[in-house]
Protein backbone atom coordinates (compact mmCIF):
# COMPACT_ATOMS: atom_id res chain seq x y z
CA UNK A 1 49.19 -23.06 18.85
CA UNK A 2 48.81 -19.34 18.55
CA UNK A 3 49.95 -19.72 14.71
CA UNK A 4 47.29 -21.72 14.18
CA UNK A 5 44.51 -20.05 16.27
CA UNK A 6 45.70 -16.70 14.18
CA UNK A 7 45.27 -18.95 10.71
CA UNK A 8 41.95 -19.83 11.50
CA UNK A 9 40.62 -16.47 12.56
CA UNK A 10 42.17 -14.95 9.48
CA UNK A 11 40.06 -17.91 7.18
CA UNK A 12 36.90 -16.98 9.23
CA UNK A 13 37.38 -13.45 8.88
CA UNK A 14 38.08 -14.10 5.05
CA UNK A 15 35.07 -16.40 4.58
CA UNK A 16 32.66 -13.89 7.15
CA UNK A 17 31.54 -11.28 4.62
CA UNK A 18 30.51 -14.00 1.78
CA UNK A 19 29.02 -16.59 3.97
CA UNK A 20 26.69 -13.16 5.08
CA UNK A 21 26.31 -12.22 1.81
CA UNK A 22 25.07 -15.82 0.92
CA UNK A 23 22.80 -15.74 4.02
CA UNK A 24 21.10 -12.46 2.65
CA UNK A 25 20.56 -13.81 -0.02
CA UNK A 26 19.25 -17.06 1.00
CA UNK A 27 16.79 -15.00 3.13
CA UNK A 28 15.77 -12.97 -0.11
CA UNK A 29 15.51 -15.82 -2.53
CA UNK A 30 13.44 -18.13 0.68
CA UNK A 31 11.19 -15.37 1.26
CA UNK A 32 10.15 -14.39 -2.57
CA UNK A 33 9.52 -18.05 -3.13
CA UNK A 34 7.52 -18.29 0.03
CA UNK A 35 5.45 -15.32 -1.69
CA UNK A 36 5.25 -16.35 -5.33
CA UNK A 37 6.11 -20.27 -5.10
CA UNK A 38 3.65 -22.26 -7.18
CA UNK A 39 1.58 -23.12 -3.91
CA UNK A 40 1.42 -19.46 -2.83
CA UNK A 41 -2.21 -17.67 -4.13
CA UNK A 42 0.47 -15.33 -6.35
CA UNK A 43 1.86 -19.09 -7.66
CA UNK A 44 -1.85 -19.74 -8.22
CA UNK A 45 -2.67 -16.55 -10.04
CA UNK A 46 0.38 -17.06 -12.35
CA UNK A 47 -0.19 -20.89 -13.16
CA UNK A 48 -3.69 -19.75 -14.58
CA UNK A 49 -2.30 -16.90 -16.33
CA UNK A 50 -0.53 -20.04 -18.07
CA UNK A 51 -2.90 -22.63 -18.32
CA UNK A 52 -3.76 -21.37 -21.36
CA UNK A 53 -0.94 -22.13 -23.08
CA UNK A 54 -0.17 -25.74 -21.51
CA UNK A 55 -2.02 -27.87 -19.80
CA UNK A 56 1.55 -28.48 -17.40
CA UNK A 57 1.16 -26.88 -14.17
CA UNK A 58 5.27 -25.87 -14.25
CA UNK A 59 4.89 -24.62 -18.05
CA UNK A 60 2.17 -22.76 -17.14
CA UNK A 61 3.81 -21.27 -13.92
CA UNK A 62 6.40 -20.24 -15.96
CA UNK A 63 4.73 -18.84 -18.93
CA UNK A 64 2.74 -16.92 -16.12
CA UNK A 65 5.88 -15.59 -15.02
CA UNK A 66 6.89 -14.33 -18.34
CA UNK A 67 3.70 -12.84 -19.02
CA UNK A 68 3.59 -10.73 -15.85
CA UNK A 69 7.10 -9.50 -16.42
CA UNK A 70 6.29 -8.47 -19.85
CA UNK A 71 2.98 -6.98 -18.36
CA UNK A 72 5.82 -4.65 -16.13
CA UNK A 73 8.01 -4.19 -19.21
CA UNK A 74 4.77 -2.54 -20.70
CA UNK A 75 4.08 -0.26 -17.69
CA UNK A 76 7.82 0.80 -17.55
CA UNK A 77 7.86 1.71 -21.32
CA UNK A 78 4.54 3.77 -20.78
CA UNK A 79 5.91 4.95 -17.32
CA UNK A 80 9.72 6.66 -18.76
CA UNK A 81 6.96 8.23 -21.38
CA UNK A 82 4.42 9.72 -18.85
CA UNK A 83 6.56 9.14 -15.30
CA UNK A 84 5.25 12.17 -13.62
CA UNK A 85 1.63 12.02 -14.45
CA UNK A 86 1.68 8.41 -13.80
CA UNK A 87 3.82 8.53 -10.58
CA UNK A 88 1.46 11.40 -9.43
CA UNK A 89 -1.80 9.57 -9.88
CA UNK A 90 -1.15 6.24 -8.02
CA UNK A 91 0.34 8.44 -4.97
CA UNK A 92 -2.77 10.32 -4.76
CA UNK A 93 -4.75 6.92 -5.21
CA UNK A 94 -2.32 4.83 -3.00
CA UNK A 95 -2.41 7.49 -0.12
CA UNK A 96 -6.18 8.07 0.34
CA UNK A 97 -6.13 4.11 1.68
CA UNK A 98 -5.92 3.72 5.35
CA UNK A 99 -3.02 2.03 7.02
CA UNK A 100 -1.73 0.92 2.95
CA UNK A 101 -1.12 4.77 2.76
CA UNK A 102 0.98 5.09 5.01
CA UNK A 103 3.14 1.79 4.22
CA UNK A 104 3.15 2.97 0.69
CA UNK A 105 4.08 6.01 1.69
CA UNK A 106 7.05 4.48 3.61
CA UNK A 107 8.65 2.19 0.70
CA UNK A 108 7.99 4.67 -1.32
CA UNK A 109 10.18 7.11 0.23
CA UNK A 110 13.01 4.28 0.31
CA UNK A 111 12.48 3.58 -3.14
CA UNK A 112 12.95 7.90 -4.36
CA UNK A 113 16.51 7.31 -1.90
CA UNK A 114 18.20 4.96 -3.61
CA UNK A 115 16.92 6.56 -7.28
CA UNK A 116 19.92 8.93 -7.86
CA UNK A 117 17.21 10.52 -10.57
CA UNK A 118 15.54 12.13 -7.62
CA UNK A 119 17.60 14.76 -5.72
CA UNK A 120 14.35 15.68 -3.44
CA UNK A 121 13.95 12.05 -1.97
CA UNK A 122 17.57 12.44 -1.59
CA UNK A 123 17.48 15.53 0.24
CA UNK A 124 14.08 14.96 2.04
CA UNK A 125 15.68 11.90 4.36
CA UNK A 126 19.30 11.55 4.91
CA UNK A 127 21.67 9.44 7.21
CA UNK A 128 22.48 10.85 10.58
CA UNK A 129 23.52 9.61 14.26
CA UNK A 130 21.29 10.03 17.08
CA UNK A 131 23.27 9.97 20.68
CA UNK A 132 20.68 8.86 22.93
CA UNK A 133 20.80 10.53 25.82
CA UNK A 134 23.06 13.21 24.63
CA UNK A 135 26.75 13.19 23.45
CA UNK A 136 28.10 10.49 25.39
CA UNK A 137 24.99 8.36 25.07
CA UNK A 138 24.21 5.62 22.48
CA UNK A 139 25.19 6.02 18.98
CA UNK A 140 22.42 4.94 16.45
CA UNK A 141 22.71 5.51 12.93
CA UNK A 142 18.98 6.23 11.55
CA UNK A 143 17.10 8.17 8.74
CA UNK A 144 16.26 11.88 9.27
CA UNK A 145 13.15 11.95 7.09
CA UNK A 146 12.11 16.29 7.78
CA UNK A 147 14.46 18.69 9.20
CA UNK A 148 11.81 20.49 10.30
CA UNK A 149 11.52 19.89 14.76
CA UNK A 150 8.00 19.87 16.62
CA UNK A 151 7.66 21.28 19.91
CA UNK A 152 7.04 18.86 22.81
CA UNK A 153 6.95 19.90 25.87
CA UNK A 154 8.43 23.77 25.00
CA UNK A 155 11.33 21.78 23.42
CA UNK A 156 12.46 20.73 19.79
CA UNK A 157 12.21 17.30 18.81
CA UNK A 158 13.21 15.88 15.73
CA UNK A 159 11.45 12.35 13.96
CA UNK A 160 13.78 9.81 13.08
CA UNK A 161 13.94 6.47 11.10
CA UNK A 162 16.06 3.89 12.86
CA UNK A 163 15.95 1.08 9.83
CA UNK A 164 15.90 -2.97 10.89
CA UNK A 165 18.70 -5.26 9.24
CA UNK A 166 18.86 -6.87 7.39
CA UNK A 167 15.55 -5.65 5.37
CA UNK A 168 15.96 -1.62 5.90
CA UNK A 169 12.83 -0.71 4.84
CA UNK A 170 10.82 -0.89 8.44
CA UNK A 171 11.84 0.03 10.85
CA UNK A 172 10.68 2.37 14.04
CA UNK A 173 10.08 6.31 14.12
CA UNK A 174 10.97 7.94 17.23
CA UNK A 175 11.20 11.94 17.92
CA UNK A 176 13.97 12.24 20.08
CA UNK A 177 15.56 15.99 21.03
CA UNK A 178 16.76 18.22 18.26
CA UNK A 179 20.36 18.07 20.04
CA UNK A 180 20.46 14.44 20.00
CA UNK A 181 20.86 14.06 16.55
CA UNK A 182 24.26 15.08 14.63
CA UNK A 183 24.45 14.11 10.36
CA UNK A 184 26.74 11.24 8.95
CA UNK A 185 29.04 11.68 6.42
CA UNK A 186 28.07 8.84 4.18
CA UNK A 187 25.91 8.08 1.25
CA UNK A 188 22.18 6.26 1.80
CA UNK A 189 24.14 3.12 -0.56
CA UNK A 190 26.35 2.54 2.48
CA UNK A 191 23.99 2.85 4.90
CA UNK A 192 21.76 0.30 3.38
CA UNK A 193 24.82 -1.74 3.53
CA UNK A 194 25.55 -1.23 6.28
CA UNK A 195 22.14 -2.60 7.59
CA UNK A 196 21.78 -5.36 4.80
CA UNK A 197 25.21 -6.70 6.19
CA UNK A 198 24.12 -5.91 9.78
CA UNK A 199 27.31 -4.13 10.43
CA UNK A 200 30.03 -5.79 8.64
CA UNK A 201 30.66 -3.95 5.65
CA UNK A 202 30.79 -0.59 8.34
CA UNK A 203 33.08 2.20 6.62
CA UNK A 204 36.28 3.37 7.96
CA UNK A 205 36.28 6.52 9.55
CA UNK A 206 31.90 5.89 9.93
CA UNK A 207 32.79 7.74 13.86
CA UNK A 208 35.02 10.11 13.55
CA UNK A 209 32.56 11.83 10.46
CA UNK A 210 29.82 11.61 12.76
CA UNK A 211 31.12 14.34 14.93
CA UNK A 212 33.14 16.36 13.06
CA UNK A 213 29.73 18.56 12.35
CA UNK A 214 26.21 19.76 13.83
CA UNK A 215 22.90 19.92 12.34
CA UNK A 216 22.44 23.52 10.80
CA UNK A 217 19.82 25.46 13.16
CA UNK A 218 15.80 24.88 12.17
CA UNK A 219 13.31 27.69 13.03
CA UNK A 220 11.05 26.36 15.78
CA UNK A 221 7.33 25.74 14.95
């Protein structure tokens, strides 16, 4: 009987990561469809893109499709040519909104992480644990978006990103105390792993490079 229990724990454990995996991706494929299905008002927009072409509302969903990819193609061709200009201008434009600032802002932040083309993005946020309630408190791996503390209270505080899994890019901001927070050793890729999978692709040795090493000092404000 315990042969047999240890057989099926060792199929379930085989079969865990992929039937996640297929569940993320279920999730990803249900909810773009549930945004740009043919009865969504994006379906809409793209069957009339179409219409023009055929007179079938699929044909002309999918010729709508086509034509705003190619649209994208375009703007990525003009956007390697004049990327900084371009890039520039819609931030500026994009961050004068209220409340859409700030959520641009946000993904946008995500987005310059996971381009290895930009070292600042790279450098501006990074992974790190935050002990709640000190070192023997509760481990949470977030995002340290600014090394730079603010003073609460006469005391340093530092603003942190805990992500949500398995869609990383919300999640809350809390300021907890400067000593709180210690770096991890790993790269954003397996942190948003980490969170897509909502734990189970974790990396070996994730706890013991947590501690091995302190924030470097900040000046205070």
């Amino acid at each position: 009987m315990n042969y047999m229990r240890r057989v099926f724990l060792a199929g379930v454990l085989l079969l865990l990561p992929l039937a996640v995996t297929a569940g993320v991706i279920g999730w990803a494929v249900t909810f773009i469809y549930g945004f740009v299905g043919p009865g969504t008002f994006v379906g809409r927009f793209l069957t009339s893109i179409g219409l023009g072409f055929s007179s079938s509302s699929l044909v002309a969903y999918l010729i709508g499709i086509l034509v705003v990819l190619a649209v994208v193609y375009a703007l990525g061709l003009v956007a390697i040519l004049v990327q900084e200009r371009l890039q520039d201008a819609l931030d500026r434009i994009m961050r004068r909104i209220p409340l859409v600032g700030t959520l641009y802002d946000l993904i946008r932040r995500f987005v310059s992480m996971v381009d290895q083309r930009d070292v600042d993005g790279l450098k501006s946020m990074s992974p790190v644990w935050c002990f709640f309630g000190g070192s023997d408190g509760a481990a949470v791996l977030a995002l340290l978006p600014s090394r730079e503390p603010v003073i609460v209270e006469g005391r340093n505080y530092l603003g942190i990103l805990v992500p949500t899994a398995p869609v990383p890019i919300g999640g809350g901001l809390i300021h907890v105390p400067e000593d709180w927070v210690r770096p991890a050793e790993i790269g954003m890729d397996q942190l948003m792993s980490i969170y897509v999978s909502m734990g189970v692709t974790t990396p070996k040795g994730l706890a013991i490079a947590a501690q091995t090493k302190a924030l470097p000092p900040t000046k205070s404000a």
